[in-house]
N, C-alpha and C. Protein backbone atom coordinates (compact mmCIF):
# COMPACT_ATOMS: atom_id res chain seq x y z
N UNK A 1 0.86 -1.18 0.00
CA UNK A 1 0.00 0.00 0.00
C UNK A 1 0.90 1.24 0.00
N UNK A 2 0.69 2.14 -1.29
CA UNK A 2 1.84 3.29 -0.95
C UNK A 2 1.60 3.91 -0.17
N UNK A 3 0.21 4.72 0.49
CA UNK A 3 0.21 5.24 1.86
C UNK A 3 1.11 4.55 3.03
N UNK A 4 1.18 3.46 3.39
CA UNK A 4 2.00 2.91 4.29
C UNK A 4 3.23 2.86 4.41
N UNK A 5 4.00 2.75 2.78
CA UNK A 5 5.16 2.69 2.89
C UNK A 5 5.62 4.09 2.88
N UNK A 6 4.98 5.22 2.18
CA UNK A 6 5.57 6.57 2.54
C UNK A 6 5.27 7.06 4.32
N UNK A 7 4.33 6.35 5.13
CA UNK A 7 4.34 6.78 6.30
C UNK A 7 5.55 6.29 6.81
N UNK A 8 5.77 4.98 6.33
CA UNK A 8 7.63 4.01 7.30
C UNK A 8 8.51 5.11 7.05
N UNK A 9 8.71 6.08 6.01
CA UNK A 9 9.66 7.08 5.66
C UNK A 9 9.43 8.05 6.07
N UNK A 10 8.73 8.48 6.80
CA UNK A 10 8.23 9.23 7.48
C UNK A 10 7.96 10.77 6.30
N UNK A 11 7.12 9.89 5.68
CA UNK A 11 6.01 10.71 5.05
C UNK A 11 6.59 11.21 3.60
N UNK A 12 7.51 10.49 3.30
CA UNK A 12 8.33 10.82 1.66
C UNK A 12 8.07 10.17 0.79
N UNK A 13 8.01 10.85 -0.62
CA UNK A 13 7.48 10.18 -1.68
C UNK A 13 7.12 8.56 -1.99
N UNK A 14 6.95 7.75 -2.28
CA UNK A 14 6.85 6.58 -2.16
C UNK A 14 8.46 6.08 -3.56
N UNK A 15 9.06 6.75 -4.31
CA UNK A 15 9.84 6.45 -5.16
C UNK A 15 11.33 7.14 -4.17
N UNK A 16 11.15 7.45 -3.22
CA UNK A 16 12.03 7.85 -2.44
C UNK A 16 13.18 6.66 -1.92
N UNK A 17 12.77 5.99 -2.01
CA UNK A 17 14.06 4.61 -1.64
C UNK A 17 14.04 3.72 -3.15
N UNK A 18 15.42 3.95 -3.04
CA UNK A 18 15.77 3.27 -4.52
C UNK A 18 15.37 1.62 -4.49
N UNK A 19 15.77 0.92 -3.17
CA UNK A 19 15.65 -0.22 -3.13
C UNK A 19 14.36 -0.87 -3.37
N UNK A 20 12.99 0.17 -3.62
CA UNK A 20 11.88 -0.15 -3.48
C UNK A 20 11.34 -0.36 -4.80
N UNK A 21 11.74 0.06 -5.66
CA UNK A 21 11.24 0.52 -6.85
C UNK A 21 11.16 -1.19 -7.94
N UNK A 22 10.09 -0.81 -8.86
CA UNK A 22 9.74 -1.49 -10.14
C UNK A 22 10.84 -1.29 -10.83
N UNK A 23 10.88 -2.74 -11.28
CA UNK A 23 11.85 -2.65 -12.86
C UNK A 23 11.09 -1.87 -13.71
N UNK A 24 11.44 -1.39 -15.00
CA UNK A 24 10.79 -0.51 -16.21
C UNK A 24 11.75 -1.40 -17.57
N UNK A 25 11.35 -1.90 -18.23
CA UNK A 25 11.93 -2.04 -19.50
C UNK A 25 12.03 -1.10 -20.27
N UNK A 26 12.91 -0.57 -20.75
CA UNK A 26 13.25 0.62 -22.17
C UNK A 26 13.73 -0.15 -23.43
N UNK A 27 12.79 -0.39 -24.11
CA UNK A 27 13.42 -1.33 -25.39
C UNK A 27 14.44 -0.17 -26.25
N UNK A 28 15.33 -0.72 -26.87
CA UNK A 28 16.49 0.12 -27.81
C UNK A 28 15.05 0.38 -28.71
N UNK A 29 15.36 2.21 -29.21
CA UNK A 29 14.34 2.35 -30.05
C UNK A 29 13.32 2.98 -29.60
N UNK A 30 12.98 3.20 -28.58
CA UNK A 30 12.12 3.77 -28.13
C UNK A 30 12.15 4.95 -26.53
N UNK A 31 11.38 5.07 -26.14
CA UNK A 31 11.04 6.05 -24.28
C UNK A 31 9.69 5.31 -23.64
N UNK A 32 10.54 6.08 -22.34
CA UNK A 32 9.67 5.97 -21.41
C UNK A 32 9.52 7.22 -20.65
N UNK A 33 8.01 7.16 -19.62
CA UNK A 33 7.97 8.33 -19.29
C UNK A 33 7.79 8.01 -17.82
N UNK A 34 8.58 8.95 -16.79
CA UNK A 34 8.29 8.74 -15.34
C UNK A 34 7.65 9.89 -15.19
N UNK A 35 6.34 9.87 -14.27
CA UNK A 35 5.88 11.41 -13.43
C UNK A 35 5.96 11.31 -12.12
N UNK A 36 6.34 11.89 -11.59
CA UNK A 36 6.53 12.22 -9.71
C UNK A 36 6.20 13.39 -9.38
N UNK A 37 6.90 13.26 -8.12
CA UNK A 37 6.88 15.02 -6.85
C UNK A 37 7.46 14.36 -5.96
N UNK A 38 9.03 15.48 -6.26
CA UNK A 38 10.07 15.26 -5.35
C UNK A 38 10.18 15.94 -4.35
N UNK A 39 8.46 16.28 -3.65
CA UNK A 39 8.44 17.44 -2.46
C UNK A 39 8.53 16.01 -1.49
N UNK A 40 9.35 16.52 -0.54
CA UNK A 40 9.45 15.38 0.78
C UNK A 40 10.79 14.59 0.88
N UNK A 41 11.25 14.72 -0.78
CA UNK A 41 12.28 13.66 -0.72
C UNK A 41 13.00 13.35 0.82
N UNK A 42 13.93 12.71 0.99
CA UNK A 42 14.89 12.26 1.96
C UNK A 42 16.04 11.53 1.26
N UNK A 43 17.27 12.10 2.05
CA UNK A 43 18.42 11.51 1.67
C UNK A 43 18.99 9.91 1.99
N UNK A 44 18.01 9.34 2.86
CA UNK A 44 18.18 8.21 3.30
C UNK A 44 18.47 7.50 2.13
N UNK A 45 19.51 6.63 2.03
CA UNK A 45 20.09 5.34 1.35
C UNK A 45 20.19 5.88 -0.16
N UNK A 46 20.33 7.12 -0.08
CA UNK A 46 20.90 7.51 -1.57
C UNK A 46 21.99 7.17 -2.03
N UNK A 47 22.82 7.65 -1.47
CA UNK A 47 24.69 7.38 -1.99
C UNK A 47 25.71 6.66 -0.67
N UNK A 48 26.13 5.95 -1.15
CA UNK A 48 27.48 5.17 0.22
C UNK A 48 27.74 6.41 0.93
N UNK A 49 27.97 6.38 2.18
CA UNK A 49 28.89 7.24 3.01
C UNK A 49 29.73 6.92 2.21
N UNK A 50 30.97 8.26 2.05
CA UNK A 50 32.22 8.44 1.76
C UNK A 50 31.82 8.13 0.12
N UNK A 51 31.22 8.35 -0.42
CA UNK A 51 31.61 7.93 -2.13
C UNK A 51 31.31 9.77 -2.54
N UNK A 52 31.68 9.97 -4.06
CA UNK A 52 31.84 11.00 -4.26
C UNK A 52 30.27 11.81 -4.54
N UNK A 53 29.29 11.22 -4.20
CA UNK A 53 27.53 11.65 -4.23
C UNK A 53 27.55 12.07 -2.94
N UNK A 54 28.50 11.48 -2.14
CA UNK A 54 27.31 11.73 -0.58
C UNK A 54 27.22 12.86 -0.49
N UNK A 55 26.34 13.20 0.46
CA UNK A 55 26.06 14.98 0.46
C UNK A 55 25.20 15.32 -0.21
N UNK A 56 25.36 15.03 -1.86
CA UNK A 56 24.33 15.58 -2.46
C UNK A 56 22.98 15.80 -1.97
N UNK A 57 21.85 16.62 -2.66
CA UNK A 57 20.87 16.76 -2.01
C UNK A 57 19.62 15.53 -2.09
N UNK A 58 19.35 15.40 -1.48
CA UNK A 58 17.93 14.73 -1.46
C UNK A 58 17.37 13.92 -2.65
N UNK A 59 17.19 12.45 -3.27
CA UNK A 59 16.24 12.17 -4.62
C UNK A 59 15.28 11.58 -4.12
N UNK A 60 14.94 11.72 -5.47
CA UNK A 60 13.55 10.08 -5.52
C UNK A 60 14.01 9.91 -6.80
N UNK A 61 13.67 8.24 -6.64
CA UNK A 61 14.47 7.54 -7.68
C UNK A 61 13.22 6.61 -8.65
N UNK A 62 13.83 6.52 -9.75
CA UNK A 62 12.75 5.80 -10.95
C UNK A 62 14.27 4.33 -11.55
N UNK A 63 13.59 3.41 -11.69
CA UNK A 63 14.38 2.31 -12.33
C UNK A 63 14.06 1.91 -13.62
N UNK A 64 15.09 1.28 -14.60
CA UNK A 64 15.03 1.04 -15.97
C UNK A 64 15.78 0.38 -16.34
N UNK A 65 15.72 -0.62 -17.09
CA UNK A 65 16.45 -2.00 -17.64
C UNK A 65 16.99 -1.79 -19.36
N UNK A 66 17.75 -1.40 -19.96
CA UNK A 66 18.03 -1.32 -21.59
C UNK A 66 18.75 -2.83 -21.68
N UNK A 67 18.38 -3.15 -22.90
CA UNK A 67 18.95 -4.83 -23.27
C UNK A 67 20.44 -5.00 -24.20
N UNK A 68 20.63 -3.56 -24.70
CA UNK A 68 22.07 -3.22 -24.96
C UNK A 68 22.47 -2.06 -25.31
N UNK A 69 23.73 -2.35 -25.70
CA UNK A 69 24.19 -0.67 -25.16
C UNK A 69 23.49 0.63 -26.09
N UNK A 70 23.52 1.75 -25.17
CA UNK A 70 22.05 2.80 -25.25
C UNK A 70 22.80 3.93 -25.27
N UNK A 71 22.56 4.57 -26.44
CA UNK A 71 23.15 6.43 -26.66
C UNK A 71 21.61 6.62 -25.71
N UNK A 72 21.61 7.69 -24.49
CA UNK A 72 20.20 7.62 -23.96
C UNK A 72 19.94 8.99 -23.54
N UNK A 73 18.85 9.87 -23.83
CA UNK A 73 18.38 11.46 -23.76
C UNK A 73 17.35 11.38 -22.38
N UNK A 74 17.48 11.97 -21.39
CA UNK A 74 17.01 12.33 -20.30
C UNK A 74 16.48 13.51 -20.49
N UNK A 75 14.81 13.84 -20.85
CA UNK A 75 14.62 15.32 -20.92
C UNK A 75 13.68 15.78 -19.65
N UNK A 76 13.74 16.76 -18.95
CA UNK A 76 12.65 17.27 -18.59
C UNK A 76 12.03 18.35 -19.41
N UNK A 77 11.57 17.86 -20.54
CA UNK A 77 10.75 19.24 -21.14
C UNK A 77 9.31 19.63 -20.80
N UNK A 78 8.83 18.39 -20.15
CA UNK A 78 7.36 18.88 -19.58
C UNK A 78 6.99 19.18 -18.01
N UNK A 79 7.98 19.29 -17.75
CA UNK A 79 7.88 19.95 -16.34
C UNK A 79 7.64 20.79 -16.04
N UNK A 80 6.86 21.09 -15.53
CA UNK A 80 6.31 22.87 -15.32
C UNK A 80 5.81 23.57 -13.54
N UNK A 81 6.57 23.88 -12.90
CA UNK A 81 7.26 24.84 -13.35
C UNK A 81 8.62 23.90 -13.71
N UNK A 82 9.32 24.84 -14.34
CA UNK A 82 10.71 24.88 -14.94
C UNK A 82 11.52 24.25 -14.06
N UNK A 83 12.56 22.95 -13.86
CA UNK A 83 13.54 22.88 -13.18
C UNK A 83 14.96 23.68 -13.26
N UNK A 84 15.29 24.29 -12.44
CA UNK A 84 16.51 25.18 -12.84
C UNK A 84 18.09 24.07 -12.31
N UNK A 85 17.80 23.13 -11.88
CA UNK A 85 19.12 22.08 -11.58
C UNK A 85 18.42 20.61 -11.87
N UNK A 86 19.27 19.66 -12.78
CA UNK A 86 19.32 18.25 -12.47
C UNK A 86 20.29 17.67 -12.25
N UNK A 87 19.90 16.53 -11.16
CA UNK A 87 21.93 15.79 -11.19
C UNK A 87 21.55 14.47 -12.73
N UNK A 88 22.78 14.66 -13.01
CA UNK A 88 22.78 14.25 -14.50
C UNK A 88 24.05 13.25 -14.12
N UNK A 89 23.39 11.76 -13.64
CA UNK A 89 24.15 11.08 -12.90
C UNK A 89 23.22 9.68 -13.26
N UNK A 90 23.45 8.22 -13.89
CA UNK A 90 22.65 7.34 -13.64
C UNK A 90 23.84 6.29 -12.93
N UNK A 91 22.75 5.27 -12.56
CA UNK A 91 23.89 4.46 -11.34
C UNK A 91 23.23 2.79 -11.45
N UNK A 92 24.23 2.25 -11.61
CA UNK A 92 23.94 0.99 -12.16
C UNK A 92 23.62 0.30 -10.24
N UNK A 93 23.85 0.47 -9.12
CA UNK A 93 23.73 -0.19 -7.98
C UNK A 93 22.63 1.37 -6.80
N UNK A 94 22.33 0.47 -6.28
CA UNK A 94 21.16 1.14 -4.99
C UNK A 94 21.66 0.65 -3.89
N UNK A 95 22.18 1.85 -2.98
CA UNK A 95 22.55 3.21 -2.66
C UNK A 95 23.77 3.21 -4.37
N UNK A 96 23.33 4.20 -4.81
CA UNK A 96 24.66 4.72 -5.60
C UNK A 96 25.99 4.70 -4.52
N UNK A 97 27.20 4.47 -5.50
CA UNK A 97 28.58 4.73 -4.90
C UNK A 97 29.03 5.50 -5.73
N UNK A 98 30.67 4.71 -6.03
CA UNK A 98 31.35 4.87 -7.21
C UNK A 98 31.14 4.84 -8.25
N UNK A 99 30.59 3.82 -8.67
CA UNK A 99 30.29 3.38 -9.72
C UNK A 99 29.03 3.96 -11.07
N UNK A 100 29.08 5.08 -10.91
CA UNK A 100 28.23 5.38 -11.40
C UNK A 100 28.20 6.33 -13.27
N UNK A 101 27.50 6.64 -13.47
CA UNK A 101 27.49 6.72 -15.17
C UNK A 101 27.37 8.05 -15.01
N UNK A 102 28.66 8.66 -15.70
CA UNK A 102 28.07 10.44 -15.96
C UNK A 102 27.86 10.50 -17.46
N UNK A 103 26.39 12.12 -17.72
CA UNK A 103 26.44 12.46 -18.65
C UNK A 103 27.45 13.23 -19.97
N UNK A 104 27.05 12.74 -21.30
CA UNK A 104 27.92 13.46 -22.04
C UNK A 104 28.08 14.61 -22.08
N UNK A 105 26.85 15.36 -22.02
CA UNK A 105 26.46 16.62 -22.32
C UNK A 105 25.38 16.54 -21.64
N UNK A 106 25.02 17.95 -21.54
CA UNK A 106 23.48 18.46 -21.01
C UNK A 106 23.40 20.31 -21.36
N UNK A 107 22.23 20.48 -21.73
CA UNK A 107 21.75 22.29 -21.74
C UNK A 107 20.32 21.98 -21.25
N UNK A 108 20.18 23.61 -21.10
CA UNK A 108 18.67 24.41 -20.24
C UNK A 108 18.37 24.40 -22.06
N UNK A 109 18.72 24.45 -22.88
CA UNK A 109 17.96 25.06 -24.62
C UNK A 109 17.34 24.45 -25.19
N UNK A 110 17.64 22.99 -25.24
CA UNK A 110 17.01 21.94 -25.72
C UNK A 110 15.30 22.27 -26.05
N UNK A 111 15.09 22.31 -24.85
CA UNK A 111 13.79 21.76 -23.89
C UNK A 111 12.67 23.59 -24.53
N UNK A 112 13.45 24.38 -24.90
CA UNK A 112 12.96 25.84 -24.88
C UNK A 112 12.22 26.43 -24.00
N UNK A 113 11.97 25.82 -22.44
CA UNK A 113 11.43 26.68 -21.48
C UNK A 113 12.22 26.48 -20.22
N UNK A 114 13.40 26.20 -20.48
CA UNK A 114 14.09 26.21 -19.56
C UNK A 114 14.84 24.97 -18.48
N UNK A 115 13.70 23.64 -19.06
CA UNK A 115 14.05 22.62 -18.32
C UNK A 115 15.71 22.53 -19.34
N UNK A 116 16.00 20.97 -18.20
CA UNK A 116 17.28 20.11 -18.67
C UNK A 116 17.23 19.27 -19.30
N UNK A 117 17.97 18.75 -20.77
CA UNK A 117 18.19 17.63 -21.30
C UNK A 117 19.71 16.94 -21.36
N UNK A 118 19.45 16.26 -20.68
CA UNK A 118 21.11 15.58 -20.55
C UNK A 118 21.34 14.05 -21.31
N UNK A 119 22.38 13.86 -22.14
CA UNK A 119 23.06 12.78 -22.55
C UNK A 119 23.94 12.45 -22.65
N UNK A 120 23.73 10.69 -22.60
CA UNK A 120 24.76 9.90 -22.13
C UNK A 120 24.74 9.03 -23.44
N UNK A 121 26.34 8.66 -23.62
CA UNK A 121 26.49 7.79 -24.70
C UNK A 121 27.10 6.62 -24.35
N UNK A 122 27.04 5.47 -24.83
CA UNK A 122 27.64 4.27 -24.80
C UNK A 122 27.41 3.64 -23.46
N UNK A 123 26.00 4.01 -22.72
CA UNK A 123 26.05 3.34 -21.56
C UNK A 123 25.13 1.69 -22.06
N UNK A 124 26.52 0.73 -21.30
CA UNK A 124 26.01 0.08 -21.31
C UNK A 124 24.53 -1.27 -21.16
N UNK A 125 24.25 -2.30 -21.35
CA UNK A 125 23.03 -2.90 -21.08
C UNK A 125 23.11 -3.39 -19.79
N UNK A 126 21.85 -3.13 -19.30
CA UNK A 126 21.44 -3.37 -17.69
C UNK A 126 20.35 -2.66 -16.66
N UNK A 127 20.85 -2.85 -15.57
CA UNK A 127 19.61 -1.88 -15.03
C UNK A 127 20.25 -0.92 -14.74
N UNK A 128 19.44 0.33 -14.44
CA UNK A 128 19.81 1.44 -14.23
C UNK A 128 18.86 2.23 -13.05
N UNK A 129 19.35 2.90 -12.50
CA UNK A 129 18.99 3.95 -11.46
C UNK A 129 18.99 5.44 -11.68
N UNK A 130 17.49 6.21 -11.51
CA UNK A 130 17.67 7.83 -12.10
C UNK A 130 17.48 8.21 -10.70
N UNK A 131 18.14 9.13 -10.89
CA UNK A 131 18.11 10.32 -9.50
C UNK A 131 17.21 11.54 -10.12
N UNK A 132 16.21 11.78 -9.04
CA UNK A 132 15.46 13.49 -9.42
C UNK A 132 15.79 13.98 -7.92
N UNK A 133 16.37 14.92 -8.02
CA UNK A 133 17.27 15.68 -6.95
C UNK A 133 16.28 16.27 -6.67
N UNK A 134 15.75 16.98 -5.45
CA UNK A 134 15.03 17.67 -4.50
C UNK A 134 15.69 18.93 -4.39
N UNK A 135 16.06 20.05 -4.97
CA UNK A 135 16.77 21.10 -4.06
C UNK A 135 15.50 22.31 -4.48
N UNK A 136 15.31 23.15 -3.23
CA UNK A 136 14.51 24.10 -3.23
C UNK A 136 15.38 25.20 -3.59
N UNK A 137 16.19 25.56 -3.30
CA UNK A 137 17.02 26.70 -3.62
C UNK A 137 17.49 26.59 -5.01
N UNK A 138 17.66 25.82 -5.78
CA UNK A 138 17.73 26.30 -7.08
C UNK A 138 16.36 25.96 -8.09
N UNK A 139 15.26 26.09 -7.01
CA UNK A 139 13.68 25.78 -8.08
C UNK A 139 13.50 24.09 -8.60
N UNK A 140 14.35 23.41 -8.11
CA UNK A 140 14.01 21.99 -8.47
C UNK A 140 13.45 20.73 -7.78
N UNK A 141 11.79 21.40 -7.45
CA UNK A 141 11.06 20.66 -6.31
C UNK A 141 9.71 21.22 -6.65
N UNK A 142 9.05 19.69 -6.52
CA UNK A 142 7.75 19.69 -6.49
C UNK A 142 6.82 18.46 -7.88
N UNK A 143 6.38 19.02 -8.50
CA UNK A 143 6.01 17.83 -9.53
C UNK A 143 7.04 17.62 -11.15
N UNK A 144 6.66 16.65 -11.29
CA UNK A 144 7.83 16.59 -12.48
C UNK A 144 7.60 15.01 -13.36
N UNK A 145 7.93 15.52 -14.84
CA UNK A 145 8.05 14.71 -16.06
C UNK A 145 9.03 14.13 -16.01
N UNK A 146 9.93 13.34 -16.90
CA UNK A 146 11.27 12.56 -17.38
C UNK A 146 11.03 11.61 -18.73
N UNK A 147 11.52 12.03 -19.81
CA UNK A 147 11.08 11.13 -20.86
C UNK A 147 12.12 11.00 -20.74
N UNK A 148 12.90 9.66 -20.97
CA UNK A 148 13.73 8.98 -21.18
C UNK A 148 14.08 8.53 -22.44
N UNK A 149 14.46 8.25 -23.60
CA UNK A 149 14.58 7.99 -25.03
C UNK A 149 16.02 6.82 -24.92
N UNK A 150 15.66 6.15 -25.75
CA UNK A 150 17.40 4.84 -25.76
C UNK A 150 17.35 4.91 -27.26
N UNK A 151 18.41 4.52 -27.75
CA UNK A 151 18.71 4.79 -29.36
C UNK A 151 20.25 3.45 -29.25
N UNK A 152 20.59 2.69 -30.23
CA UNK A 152 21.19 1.30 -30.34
C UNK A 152 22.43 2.12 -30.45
N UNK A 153 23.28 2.32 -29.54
CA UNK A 153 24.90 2.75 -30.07
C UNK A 153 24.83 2.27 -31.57
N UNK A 154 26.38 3.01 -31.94
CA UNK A 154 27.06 2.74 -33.41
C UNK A 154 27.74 1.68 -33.23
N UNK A 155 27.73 0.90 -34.24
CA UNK A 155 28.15 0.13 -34.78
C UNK A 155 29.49 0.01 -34.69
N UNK A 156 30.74 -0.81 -33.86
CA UNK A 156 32.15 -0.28 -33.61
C UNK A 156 32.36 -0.21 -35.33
N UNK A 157 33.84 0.61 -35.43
CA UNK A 157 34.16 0.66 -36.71
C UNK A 157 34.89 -0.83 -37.05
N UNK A 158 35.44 -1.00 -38.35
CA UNK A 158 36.24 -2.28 -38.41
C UNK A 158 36.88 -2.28 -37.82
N UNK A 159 37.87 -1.14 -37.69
CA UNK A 159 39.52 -0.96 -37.31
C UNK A 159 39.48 -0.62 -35.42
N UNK A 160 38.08 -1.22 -34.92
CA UNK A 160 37.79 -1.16 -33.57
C UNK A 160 39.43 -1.35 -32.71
N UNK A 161 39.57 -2.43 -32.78
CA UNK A 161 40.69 -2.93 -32.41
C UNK A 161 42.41 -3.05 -32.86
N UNK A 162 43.38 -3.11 -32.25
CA UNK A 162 44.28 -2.67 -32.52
C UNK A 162 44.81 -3.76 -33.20
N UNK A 163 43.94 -5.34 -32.99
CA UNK A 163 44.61 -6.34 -33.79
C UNK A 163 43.99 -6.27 -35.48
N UNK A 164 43.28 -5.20 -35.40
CA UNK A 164 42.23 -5.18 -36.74
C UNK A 164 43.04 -3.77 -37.08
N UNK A 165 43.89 -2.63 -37.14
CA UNK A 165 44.50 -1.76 -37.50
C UNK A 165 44.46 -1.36 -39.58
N UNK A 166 44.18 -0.66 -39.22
CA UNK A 166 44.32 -0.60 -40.53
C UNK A 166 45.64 -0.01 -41.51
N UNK A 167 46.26 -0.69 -42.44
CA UNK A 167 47.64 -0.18 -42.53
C UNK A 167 47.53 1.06 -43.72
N UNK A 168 48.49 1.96 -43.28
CA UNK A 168 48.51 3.02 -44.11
C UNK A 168 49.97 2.86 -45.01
N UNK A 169 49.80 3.37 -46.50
CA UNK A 169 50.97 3.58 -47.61
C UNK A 169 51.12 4.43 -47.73
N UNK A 170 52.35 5.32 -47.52
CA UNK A 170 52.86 6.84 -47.82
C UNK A 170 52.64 6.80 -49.49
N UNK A 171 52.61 7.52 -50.10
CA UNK A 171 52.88 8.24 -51.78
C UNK A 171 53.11 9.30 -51.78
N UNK A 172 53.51 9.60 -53.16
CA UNK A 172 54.34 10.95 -53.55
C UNK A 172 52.99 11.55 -53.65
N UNK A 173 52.00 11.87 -53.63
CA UNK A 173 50.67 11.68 -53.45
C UNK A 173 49.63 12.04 -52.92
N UNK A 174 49.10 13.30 -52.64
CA UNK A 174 48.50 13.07 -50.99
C UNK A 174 47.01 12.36 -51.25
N UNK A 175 46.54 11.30 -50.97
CA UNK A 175 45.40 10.30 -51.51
C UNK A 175 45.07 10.52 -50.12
N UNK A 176 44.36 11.35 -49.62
CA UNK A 176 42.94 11.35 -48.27
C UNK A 176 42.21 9.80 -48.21
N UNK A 177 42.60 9.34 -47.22
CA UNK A 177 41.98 8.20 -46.43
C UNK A 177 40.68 9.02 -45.75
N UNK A 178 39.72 8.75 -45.11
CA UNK A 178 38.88 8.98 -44.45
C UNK A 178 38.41 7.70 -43.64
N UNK A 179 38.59 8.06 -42.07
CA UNK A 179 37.68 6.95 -41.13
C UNK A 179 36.99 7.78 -40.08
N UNK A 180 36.21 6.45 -39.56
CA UNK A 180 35.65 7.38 -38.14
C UNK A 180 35.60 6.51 -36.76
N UNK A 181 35.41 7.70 -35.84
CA UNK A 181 35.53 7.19 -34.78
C UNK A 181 34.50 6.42 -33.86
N UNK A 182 33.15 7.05 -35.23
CA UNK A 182 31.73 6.68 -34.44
C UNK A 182 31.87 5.29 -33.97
N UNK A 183 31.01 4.58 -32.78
CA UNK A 183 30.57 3.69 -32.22
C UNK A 183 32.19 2.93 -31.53
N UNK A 184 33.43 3.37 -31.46
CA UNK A 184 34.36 3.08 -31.27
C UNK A 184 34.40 2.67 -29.75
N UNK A 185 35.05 1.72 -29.27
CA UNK A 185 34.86 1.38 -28.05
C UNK A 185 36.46 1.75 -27.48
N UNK A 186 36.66 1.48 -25.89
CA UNK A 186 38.46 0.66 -25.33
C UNK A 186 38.02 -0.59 -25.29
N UNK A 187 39.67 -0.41 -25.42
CA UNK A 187 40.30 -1.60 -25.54
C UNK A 187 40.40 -2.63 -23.96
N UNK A 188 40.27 -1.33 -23.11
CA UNK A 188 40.79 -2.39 -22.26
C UNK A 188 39.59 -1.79 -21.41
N UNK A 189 39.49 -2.08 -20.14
CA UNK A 189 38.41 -1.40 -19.04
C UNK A 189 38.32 0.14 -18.24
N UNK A 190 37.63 0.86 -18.47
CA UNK A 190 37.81 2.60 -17.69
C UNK A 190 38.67 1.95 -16.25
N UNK A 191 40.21 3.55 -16.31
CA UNK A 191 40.08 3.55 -14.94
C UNK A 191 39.59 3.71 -14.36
């Protein structure tokens, strides 16, 4: 009963504990849409003590599953009023730590009334964890949209790999090669 479980929290959103939440499938190819109100939030079991989140302010959290790897657009464009801050942060574990996924980019322009659209590229397939931050002092509290969008990464190139290289011939000549970097992965694992 969500009345009950927002009373155990002493009276905070019911999406307020990450550990509580529904899976959501996001098929590659398509969105999803979360609606809330992050009035009440609480910081309880957001981020590890000592990891580089703690502190942050206050979420409520929405969950989502992609089946492989996802160029993925986080908009608030229908939020009204306007959010003037999002943390632009997804997190593959509940409490977030370390481990977590930052965005590529993000602007207030996107959206043309001011909300945030933030993206992330090449995050991998799995579940995922969204944070909607609570802060009153910069206007980002109270009810709120999130379309979510996933799109199939690129395609690695041939020359992905260094055992696949592609060899180049000097000439008297200048003959323009052209490659790209799109969908390019490492080689080895992020520090």
């Amino acid at each position: 009963h969500p009345e009950a479980a927002s009373s155990a929290r002493g009276g905070g959103p019911v999406n307020d504990d990450c550990a509580t939440l529904a899976d959501v499938t996001l098929p590659l190819g398509s969105s999803i849409t979360f609606t809330g109100d992050n009035t009440g939030a609480t910081s309880a079991n957001d981020f590890e003590p000592g990891s580089p989140l703690d502190g942050v302010d206050p979420c409520v959290w929405h969950k989502f599953t992609t089946s492989g790897c996802a160029d993925l657009v986080v908009s608030y464009c229908t939020t009204t009023p306007a959010f003037d801050a999002v943390l632009a942060i997804l997190s593959p574990s509940c409490p977030t730590g370390f481990d977590y996924q930052s965005y590529f980019s993000y602007n207030y322009a996107d959206c043309g009334n001011g909300n945030g659209t933030i993206y992330y590229q090449g995050v991998p397939a799995g579940t995922w964890y969204l944070p909607v931050m609570a802060n009153s002092f910069v206007g980002a509290i109270g009810p709120y949209t999130v379309l979510i969008s996933a799109t199939a990464c690129a395609v690695p190139p041939a020359n992905d790999d260094c055992t696949d290289a592609v060899a180049l011939t000097p000439q008297s000549w200048c003959n323009f090669n052209y490659f790209t970097t799109a969908g390019a992965t490492e080689s080895m694992p992020a520090a």
